[in-house]
Protein backbone atom coordinates (compact mmCIF):
# COMPACT_ATOMS: atom_id res chain seq x y z
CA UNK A 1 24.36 -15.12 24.59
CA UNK A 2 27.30 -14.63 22.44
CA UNK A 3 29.17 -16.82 20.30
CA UNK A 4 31.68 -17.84 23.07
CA UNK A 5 28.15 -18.21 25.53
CA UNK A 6 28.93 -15.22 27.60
CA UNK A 7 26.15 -12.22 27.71
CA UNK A 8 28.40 -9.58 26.97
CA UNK A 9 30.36 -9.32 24.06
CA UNK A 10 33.56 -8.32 26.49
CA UNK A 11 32.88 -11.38 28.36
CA UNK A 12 30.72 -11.26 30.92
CA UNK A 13 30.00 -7.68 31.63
CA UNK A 14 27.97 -4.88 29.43
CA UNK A 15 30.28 -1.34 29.06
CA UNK A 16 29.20 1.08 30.69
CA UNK A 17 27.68 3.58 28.56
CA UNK A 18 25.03 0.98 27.48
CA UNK A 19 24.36 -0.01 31.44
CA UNK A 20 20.81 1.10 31.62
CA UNK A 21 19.55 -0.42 28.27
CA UNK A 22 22.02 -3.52 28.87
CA UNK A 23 20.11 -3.96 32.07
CA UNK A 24 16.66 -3.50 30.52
CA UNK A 25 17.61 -6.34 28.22
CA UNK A 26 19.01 -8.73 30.67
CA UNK A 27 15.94 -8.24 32.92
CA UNK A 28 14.36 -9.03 29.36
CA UNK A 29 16.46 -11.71 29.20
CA UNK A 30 16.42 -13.20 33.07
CA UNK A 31 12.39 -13.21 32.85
CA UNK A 32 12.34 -15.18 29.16
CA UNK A 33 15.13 -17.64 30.67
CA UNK A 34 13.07 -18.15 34.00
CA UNK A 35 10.14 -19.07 31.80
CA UNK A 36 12.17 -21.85 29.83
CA UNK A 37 12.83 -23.14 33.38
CA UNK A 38 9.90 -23.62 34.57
CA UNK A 39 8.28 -24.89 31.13
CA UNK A 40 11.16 -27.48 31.65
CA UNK A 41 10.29 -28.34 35.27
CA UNK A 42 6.90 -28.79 34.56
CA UNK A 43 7.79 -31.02 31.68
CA UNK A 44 10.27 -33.11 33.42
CA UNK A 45 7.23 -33.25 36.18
CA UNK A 46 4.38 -34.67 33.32
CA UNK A 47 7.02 -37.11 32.26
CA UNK A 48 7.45 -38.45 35.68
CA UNK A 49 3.83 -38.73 35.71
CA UNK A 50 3.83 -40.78 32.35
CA UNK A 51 6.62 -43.21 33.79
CA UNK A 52 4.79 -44.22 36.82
CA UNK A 53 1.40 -44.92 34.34
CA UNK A 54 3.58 -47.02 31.80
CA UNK A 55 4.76 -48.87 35.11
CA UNK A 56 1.41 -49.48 36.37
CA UNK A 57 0.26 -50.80 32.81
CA UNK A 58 3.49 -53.46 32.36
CA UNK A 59 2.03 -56.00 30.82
CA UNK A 60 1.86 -59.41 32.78
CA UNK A 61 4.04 -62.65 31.33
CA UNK A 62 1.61 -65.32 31.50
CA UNK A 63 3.15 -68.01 29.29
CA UNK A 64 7.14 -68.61 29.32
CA UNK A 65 9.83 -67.78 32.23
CA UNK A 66 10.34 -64.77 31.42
CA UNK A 67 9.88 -61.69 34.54
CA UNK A 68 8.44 -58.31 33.80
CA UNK A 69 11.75 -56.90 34.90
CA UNK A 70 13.92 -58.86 32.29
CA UNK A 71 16.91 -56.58 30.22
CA UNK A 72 15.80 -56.06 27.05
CA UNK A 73 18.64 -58.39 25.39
CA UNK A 74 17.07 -61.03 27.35
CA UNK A 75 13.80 -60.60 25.85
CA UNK A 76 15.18 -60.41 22.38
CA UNK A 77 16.91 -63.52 22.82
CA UNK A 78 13.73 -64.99 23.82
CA UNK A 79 11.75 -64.23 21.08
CA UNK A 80 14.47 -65.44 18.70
CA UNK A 81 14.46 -68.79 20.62
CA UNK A 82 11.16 -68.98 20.12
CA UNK A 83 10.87 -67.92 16.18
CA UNK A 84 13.52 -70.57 15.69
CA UNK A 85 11.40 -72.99 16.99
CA UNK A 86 9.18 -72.51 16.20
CA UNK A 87 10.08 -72.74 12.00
CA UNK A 88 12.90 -75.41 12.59
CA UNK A 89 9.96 -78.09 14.16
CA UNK A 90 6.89 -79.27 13.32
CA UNK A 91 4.00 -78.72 16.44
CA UNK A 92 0.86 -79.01 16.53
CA UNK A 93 -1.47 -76.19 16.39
CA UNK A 94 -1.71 -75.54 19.95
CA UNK A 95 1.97 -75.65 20.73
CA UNK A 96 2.22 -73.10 17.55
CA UNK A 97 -0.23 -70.93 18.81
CA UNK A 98 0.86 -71.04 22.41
CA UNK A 99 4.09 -70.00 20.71
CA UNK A 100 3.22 -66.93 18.98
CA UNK A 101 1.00 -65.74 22.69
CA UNK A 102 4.27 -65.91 24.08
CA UNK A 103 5.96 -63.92 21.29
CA UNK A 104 3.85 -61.54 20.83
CA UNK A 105 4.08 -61.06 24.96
CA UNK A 106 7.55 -60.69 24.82
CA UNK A 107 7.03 -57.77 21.87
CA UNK A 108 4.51 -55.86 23.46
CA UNK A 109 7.14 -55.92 26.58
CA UNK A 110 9.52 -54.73 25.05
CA UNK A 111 7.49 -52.09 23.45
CA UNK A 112 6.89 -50.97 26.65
CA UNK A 113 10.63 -50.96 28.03
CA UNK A 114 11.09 -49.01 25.12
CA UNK A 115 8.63 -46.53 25.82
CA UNK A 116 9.34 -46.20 29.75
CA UNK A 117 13.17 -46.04 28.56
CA UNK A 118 12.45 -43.11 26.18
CA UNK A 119 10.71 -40.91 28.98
CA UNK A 120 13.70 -41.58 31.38
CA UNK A 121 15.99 -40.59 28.78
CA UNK A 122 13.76 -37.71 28.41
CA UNK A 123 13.67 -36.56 31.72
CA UNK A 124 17.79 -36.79 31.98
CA UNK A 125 17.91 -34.39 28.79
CA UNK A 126 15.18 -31.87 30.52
CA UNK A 127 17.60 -32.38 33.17
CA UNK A 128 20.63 -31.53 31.47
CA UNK A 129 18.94 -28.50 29.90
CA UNK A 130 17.91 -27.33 33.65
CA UNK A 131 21.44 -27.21 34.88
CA UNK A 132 22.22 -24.73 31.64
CA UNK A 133 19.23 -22.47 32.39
CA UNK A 134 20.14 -22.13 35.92
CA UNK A 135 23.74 -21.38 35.12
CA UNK A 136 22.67 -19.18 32.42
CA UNK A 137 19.85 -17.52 35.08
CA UNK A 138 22.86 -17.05 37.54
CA UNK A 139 25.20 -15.55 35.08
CA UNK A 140 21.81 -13.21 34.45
CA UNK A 141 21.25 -12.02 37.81
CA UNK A 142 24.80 -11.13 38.43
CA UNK A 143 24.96 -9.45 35.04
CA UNK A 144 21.78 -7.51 36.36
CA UNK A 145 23.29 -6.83 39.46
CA UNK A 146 26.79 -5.35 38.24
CA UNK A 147 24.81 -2.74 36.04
CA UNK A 148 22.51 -1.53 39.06
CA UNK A 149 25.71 -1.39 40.80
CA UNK A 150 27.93 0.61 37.73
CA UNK A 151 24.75 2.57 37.83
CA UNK A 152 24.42 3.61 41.49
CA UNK A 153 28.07 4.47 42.15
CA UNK A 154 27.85 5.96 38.65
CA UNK A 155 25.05 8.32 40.19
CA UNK A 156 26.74 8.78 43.42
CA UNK A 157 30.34 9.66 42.15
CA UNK A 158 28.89 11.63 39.05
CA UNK A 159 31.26 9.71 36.94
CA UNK A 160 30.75 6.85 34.53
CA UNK A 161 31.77 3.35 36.08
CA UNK A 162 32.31 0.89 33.76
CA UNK A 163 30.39 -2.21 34.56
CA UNK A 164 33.89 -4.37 34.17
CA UNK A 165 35.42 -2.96 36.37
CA UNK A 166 32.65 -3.23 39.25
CA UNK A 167 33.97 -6.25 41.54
CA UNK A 168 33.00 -7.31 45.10
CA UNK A 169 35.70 -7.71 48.08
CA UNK A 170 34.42 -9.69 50.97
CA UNK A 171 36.24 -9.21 54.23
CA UNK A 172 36.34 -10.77 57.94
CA UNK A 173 34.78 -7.90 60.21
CA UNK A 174 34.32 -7.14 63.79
CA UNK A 175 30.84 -6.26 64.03
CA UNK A 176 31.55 -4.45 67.52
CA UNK A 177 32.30 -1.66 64.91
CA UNK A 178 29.57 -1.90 63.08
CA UNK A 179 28.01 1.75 64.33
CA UNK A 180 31.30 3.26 63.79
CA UNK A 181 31.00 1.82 59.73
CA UNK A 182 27.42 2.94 59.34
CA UNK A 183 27.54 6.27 61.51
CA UNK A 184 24.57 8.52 62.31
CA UNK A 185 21.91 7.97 59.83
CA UNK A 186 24.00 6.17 57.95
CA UNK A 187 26.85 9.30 57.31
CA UNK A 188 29.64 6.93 56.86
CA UNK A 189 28.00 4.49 54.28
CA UNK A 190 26.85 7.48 52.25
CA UNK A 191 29.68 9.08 52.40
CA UNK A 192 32.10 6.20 51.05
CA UNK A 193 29.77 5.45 48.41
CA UNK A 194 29.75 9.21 46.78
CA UNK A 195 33.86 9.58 48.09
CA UNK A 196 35.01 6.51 47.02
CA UNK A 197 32.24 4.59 44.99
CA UNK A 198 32.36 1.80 47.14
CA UNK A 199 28.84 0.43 48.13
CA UNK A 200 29.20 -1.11 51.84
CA UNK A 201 26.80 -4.06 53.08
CA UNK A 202 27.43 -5.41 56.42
CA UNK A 203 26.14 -9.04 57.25
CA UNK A 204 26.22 -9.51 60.61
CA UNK A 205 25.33 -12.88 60.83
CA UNK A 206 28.64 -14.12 59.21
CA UNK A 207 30.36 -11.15 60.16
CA UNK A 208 31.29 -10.07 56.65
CA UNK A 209 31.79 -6.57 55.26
CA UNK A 210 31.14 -6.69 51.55
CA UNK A 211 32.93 -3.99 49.59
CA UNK A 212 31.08 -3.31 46.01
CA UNK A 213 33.41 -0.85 43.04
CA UNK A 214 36.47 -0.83 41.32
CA UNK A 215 39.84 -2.21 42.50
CA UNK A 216 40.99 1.41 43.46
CA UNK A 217 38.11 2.16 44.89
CA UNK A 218 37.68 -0.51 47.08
CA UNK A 219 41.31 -0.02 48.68
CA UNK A 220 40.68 3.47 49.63
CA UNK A 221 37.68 2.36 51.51
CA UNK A 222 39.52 -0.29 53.41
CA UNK A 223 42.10 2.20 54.29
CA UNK A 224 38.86 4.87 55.65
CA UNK A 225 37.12 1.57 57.29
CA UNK A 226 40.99 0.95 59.49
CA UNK A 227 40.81 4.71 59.88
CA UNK A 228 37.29 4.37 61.00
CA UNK A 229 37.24 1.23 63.39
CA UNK A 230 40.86 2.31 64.97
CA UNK A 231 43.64 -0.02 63.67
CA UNK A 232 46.86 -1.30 65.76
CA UNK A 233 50.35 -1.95 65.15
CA UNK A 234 52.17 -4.61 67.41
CA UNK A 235 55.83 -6.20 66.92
CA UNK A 236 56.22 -9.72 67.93
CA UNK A 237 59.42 -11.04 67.91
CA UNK A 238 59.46 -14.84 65.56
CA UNK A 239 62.43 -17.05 65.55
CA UNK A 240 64.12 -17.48 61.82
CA UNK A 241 63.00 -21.64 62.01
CA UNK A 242 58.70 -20.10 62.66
CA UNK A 243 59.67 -17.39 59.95
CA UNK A 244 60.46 -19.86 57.45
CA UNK A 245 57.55 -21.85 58.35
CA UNK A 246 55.49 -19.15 57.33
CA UNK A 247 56.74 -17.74 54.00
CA UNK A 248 57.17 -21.60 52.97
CA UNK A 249 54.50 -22.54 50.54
CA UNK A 250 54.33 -19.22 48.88
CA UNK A 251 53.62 -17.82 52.07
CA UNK A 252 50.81 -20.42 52.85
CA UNK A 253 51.09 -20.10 56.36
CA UNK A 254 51.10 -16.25 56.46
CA UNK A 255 48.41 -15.71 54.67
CA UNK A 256 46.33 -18.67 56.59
CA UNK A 257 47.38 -15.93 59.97
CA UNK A 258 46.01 -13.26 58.36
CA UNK A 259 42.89 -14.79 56.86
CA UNK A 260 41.83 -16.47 60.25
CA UNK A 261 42.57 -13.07 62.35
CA UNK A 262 41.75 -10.26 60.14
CA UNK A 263 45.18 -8.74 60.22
CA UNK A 264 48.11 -7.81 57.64
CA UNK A 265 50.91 -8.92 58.31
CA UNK A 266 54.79 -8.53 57.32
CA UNK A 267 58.32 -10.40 58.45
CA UNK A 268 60.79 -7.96 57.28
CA UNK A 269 64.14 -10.01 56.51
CA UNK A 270 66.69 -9.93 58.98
CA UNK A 271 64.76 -8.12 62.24
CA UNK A 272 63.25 -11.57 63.80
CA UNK A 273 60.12 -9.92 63.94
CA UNK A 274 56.34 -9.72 62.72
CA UNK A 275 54.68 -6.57 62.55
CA UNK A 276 50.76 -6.98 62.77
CA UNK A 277 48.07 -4.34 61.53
CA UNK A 278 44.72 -4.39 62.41
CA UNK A 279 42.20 -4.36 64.43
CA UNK A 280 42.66 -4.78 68.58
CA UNK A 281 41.25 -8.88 68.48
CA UNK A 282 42.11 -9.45 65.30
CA UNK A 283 45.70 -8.31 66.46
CA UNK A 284 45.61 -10.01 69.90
CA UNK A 285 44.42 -13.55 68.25
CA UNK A 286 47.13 -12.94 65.51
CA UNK A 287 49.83 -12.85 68.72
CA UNK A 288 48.34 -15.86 70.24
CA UNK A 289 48.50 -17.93 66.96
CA UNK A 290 51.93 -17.13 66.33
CA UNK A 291 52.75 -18.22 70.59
CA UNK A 292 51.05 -21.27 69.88
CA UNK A 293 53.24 -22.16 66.76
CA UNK A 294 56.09 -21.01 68.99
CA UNK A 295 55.27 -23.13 71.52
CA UNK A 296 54.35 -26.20 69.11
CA UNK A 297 57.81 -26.63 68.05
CA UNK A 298 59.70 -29.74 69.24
CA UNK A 299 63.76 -30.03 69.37
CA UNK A 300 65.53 -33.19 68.39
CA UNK A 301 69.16 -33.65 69.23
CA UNK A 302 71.10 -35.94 67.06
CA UNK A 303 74.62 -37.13 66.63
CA UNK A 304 76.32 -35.60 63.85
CA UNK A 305 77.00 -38.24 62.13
CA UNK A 306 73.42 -39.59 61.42
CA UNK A 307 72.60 -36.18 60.24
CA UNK A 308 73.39 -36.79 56.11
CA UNK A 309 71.04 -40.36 56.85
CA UNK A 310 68.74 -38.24 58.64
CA UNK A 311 68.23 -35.66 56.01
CA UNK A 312 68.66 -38.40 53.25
CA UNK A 313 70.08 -37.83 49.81
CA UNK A 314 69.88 -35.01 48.19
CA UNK A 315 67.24 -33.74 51.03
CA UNK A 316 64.69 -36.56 49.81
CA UNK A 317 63.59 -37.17 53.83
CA UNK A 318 63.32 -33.26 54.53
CA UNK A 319 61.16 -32.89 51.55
CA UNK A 320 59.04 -35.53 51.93
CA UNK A 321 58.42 -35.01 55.69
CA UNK A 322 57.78 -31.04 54.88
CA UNK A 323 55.30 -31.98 51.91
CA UNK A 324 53.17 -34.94 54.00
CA UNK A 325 52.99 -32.83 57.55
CA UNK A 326 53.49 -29.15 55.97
CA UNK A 327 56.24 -28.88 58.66
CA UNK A 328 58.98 -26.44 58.66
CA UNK A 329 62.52 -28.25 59.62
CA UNK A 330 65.40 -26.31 60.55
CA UNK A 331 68.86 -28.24 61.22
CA UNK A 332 71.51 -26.24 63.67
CA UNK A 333 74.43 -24.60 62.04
CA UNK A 334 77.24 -25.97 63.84
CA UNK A 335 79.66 -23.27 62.73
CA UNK A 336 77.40 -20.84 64.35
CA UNK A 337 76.61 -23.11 68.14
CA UNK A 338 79.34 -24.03 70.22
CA UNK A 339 80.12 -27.10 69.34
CA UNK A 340 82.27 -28.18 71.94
CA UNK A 341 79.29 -27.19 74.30
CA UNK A 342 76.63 -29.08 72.50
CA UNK A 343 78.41 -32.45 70.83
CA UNK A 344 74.94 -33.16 69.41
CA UNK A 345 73.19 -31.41 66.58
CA UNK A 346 69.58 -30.06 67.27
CA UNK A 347 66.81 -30.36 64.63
CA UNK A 348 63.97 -27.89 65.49
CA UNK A 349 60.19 -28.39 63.76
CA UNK A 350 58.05 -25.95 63.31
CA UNK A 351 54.52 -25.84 62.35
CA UNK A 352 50.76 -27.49 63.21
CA UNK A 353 50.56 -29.66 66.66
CA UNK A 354 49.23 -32.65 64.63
CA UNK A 355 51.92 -32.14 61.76
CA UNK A 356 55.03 -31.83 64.23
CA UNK A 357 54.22 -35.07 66.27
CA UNK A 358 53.71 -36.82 62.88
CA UNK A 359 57.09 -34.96 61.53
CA UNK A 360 58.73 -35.94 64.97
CA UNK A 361 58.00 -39.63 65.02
CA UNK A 362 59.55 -39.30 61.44
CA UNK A 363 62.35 -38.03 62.31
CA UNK A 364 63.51 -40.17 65.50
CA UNK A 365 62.67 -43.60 63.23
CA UNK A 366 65.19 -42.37 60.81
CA UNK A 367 67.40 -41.47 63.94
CA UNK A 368 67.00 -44.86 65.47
CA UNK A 369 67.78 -46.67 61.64
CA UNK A 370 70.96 -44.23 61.26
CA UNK A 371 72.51 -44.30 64.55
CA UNK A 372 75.52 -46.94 65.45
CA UNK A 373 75.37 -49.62 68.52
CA UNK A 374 77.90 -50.86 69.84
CA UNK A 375 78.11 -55.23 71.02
CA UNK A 376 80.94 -57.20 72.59
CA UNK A 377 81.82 -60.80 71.94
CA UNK A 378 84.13 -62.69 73.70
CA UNK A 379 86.67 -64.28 71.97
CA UNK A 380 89.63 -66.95 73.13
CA UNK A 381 92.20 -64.92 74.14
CA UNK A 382 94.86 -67.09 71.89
CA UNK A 383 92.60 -65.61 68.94
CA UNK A 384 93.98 -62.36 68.92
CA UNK A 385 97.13 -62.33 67.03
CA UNK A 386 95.09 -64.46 64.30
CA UNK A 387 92.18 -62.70 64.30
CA UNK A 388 94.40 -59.63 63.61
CA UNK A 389 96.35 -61.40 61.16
CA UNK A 390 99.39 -59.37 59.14
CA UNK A 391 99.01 -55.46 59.22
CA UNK A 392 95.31 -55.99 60.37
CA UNK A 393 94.37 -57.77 56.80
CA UNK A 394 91.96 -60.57 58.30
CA UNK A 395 90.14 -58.28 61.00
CA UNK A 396 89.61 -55.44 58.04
CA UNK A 397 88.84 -57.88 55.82
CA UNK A 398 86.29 -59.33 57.89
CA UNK A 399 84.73 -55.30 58.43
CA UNK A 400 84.36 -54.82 55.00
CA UNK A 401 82.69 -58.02 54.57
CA UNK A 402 80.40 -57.19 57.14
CA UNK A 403 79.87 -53.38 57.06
CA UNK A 404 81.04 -52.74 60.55
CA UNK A 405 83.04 -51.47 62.82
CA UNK A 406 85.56 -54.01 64.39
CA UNK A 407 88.15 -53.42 67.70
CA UNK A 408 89.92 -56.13 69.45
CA UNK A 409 90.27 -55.73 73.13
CA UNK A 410 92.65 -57.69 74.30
CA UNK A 411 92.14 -59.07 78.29
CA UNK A 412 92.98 -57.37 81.19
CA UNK A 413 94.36 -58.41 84.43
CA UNK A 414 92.62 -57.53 87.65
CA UNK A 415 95.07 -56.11 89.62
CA UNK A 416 95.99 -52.53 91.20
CA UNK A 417 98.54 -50.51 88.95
CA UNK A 418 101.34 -50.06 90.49
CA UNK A 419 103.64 -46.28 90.49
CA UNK A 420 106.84 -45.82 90.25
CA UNK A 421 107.32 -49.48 91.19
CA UNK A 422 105.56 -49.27 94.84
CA UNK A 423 102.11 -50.02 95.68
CA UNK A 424 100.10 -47.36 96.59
CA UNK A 425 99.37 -46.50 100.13
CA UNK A 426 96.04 -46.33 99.65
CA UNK A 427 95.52 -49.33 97.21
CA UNK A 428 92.80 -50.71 100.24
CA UNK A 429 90.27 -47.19 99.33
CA UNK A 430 91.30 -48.12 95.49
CA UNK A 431 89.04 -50.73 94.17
CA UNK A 432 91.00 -53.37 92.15
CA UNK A 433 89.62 -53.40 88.27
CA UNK A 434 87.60 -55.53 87.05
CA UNK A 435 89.53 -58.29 85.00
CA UNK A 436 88.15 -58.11 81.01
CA UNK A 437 87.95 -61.06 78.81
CA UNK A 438 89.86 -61.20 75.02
CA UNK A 439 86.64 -59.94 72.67
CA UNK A 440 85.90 -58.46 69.79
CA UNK A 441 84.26 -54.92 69.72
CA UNK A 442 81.47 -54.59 67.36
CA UNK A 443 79.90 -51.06 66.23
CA UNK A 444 77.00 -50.35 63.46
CA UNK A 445 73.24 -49.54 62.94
CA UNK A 446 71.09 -52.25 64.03
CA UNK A 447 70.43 -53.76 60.68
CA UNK A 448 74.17 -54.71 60.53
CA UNK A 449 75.14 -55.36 63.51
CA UNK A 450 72.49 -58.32 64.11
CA UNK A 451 74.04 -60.76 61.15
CA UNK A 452 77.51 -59.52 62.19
CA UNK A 453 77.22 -60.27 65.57
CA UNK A 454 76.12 -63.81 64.57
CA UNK A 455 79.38 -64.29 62.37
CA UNK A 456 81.63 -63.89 65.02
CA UNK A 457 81.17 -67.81 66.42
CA UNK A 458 81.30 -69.29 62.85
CA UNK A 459 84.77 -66.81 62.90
CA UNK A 460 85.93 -68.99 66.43
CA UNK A 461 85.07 -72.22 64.83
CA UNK A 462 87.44 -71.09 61.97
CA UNK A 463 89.95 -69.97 63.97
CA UNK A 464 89.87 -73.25 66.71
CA UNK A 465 90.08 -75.19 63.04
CA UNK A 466 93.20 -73.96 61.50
CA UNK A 467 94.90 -73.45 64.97
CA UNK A 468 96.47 -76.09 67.54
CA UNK A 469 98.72 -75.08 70.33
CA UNK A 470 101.24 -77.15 72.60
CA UNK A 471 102.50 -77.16 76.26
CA UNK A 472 106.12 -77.07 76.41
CA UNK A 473 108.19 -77.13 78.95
CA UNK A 474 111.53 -74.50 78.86
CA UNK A 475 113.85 -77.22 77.67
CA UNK A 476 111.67 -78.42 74.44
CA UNK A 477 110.99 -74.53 73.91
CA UNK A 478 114.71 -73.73 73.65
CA UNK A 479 115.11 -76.85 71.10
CA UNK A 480 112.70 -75.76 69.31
CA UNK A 481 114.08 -72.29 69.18
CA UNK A 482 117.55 -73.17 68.13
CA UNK A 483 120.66 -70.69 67.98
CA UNK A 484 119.39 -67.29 67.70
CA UNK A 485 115.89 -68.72 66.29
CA UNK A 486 117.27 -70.79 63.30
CA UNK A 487 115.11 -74.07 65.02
CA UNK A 488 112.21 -72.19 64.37
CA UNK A 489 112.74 -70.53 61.45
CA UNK A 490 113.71 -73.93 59.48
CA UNK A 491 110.64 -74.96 61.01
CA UNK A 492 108.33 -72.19 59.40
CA UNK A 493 110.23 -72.74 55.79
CA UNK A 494 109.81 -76.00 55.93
CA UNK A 495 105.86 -76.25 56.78
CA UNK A 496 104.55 -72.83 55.76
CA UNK A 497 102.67 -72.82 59.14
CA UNK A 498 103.11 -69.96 61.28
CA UNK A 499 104.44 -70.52 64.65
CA UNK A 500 104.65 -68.32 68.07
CA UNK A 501 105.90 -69.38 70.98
CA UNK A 502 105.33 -67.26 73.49
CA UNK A 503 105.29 -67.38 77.79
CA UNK A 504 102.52 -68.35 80.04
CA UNK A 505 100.33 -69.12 77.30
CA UNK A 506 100.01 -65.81 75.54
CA UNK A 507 99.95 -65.42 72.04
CA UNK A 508 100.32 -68.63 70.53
CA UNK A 509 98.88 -68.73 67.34
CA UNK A 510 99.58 -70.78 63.92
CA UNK A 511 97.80 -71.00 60.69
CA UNK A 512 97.86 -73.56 57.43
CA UNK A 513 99.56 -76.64 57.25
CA UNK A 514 99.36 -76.89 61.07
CA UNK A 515 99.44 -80.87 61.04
CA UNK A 516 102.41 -80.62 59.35
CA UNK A 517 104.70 -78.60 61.67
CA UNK A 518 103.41 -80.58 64.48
């Protein structure tokens, strides 16, 4: 090898002027190289050998607590324990010699860990050094390979191939055309290789067609091989949302179409089409993919206004649902639909069965978290004017506390309207409406509307608190009024309360210092 461990000095390839002696050498080369392999396997197989004898010959602990199978740290730390004391006491001369039986156990058991560890360590570096042979043996045979290869086509064509530029192009095939390829006697092998220097090798198990020569020469031959086999041109029409599903990903899911079918294929901007080349299955699978996808897509109609929480900001839920499910989302333009025809806006997803479900079930949770409800709580109808309060203040004060949407509906009698001042003839066929309450119309998603929908009785308990009302009969009211309302008025100065009077019971209403004015 060279100094950057290639064979060639070009990097992996031998020019091709020097391709017969280069491949003399490599063959050279391959045979030396298989040698070193199997000296090594043979090695790594005696060591083995030597591992299983050291195991059978572990020495046996007799004396001490110590098992054959102990780390050697452990057995070090032993044999300290036991040097230390066996100087720091006194013994007799059987506990001392009972010591040292022990110690030198221990040693000659660690001498043989040591020994067993050294032949595993050796087999791991034969190891290592097998894995390098057998790349370097691969990168041999292909370097052999590529200069029988420059040399054939060189003898075919009559010209010199360089040995870099040789390069193998492996292609789906219908082996129904296999004769056509190979042709009598093999005519239509022989006569690509000495045309177009292209070496053909059909595998029809797999159903390959390997193509063998340079780049250009390997293109020509594809285009005799179509010309050959009989290749077709069909037009499908694709909608833009499938179209972008297949150029996204640099074209990801185009070139998945082509790779699976055996066809080229192009989507020309602007035509809503997809013009497919190749063979007659290839081509007829191609069309049935692209139907499937068609008919894989799912529609999702959604309000307009959840579409910016749909899509999220920025984008951020589009792109994340496109990179998890690989799913091609395509929101209506509203300028273009009818709008008035379709209130809603329609999401379409394109892509994979499995990805649009998961993309789908995406999509309608965000729905579900984006779009408004709407809940009605009765309220006392003497509320309203308070609730209100001045310009609306307390009931928009209350929204923005509450992020929601808040309407008071004030209560409706249930009688039949009356025209132009008579009943209507036909008022017993006219069903009389159905009398409504005083309450307060709530609207917001569902995470709001929950707590604010719980407010509204602590928002009666204020109200009942800082209001009071009083029966009065016409007599007190008009005292109470005084000349042109100045009874009233003094009143209100006076307390700060707010008063209302008001007939039949509507609209009374009074706030602050209530105790006061009474």
């Amino acid at each position: 090898p060279t100094a950057d461990n290639s064979f060639f000095s070009n990097g992996g390839v031998a020019p091709a002027a020097q391709a017969p002696p280069m491949g003399f050498m490599l063959r050279k080369r391959l045979e030396q190289v298989t040698r070193e392999k199997e000296a090594a396997m043979a090695e790594i197989r005696t060591t083995r050998a030597d591992i299983e004898r050291e195991q059978k010959r572990a020495p046996r602990m007799k004396r001490g607590n110590i098992r054959p199978n102990a780390p050697k740290d452990v057995i070090n730390a032993r044999i300290s324990e036991l040097e230390r004391d066996r100087v720091g006491r006194s013994m007799s001369l059987a506990d001392e010699k009972h010591v040292l039986g022990e110690i030198r156990a221990l040693e000659e058991l660690r001498s043989h860990k040591e020994r067993v560890q050294g032949l595993y360590d050796r087999v791991a570096e034969l190891n290592k050094q097998l894995t390098t042979l057998n790349a370097n043996i691969t990168e041999l045979r292909d370097g052999v390979r590529r200069c029988d290869l420059a040399q054939q086509i060189s003898e075919a064509t009559g010209t010199q191939v360089d040995v870099a530029d040789v390069i193998d192009e492996v292609i789906d095939f219908d082996m129904s055309y296999a004769g056509r390829i190979v042709g009598k006697g093999g005519s239509n092998l022989k006569a690509m290789q000495s045309t177009y220097g292209v070496i053909v090798d059909l595998d029809r198990k797999s159903s390959k067609l390997t193509l063998t020569g340079t780049r250009a020469s390997i293109d020509r031959a594809k285009l005799k091989v179509e010309e050959i086999v009989g290749e077709e041109e069909h037009t499908a029409k694709v909608s833009d949302g499938l179209r972008s599903f297949l150029v996204s990903g640099s074209f990801a899911g185009l070139h998945r179409l082509e790779e699976e079918c055996g066809v080229r294929m192009q989507l020309p901007r602007d035509r809503g089409v997809a013009i497919i080349r190749g063979g007659a299955r290839g081509v007829a699978k191609a069309l049935g993919e692209l139907r499937a996808l068609e008919d894989a897509k799912r529609r999702l109609s959604v309000a307009p206004r959840v579409i910016p929480a749909v899509i999220g900001k920025g984008g951020a839920n589009f792109r994340r649902i496109r990179k998890e499910t690989g799913v091609e989302i395509q929101v209506e333009d509203r300028k273009r639909a009818n709008a008035k025809a379709t209130p809603e806006t329609v999401i379409t997803l394109y892509g994979e069965p499995e990805g649009v479900a998961t993309a789908l079930a995406e999509l309608e949770a965000l729905v579900e978290a984006g779009t408004e409800h709407t809940e009605t709580v009765e309220i006392p109808e003497d509320m309203i004017s308070w609730l209100v309060g001045k310009n609306g203040a307390r009931i928009q004060a209350w929204q923005r506390a509450h992020s929601v949407s808040a309407q008071v509906r004030r209560p409706t009698a249930g009688v039949t309207p009356v025209i132009g001042g008579k009943q209507e003839e036909d008022e017993e066929d006219t069903p009389a409406p159905t009398p409504e309450p005083a309450a307060i119309v709530l609207r917001a998603t569902s995470d709001k509307l929950a707590p604010a929908v719980a407010a509204v009785p602590a928002l009666i308990a204020k109200f009942k608190e800082e209001n009071v009302y009083l029966e009065l009969n016409s007599a007190q009211a008009l005292a109470l009024i005084g000349n042109r309302g100045a009874g009233v008025n003094k009143l209100r100065a006076d307390t700060g309360a707010s008063i209302d009077i008001a007939v039949g019971g509507q609209q009374r209403r009074g706030r602050s210092n209530v105790s006061r004015a009474r």
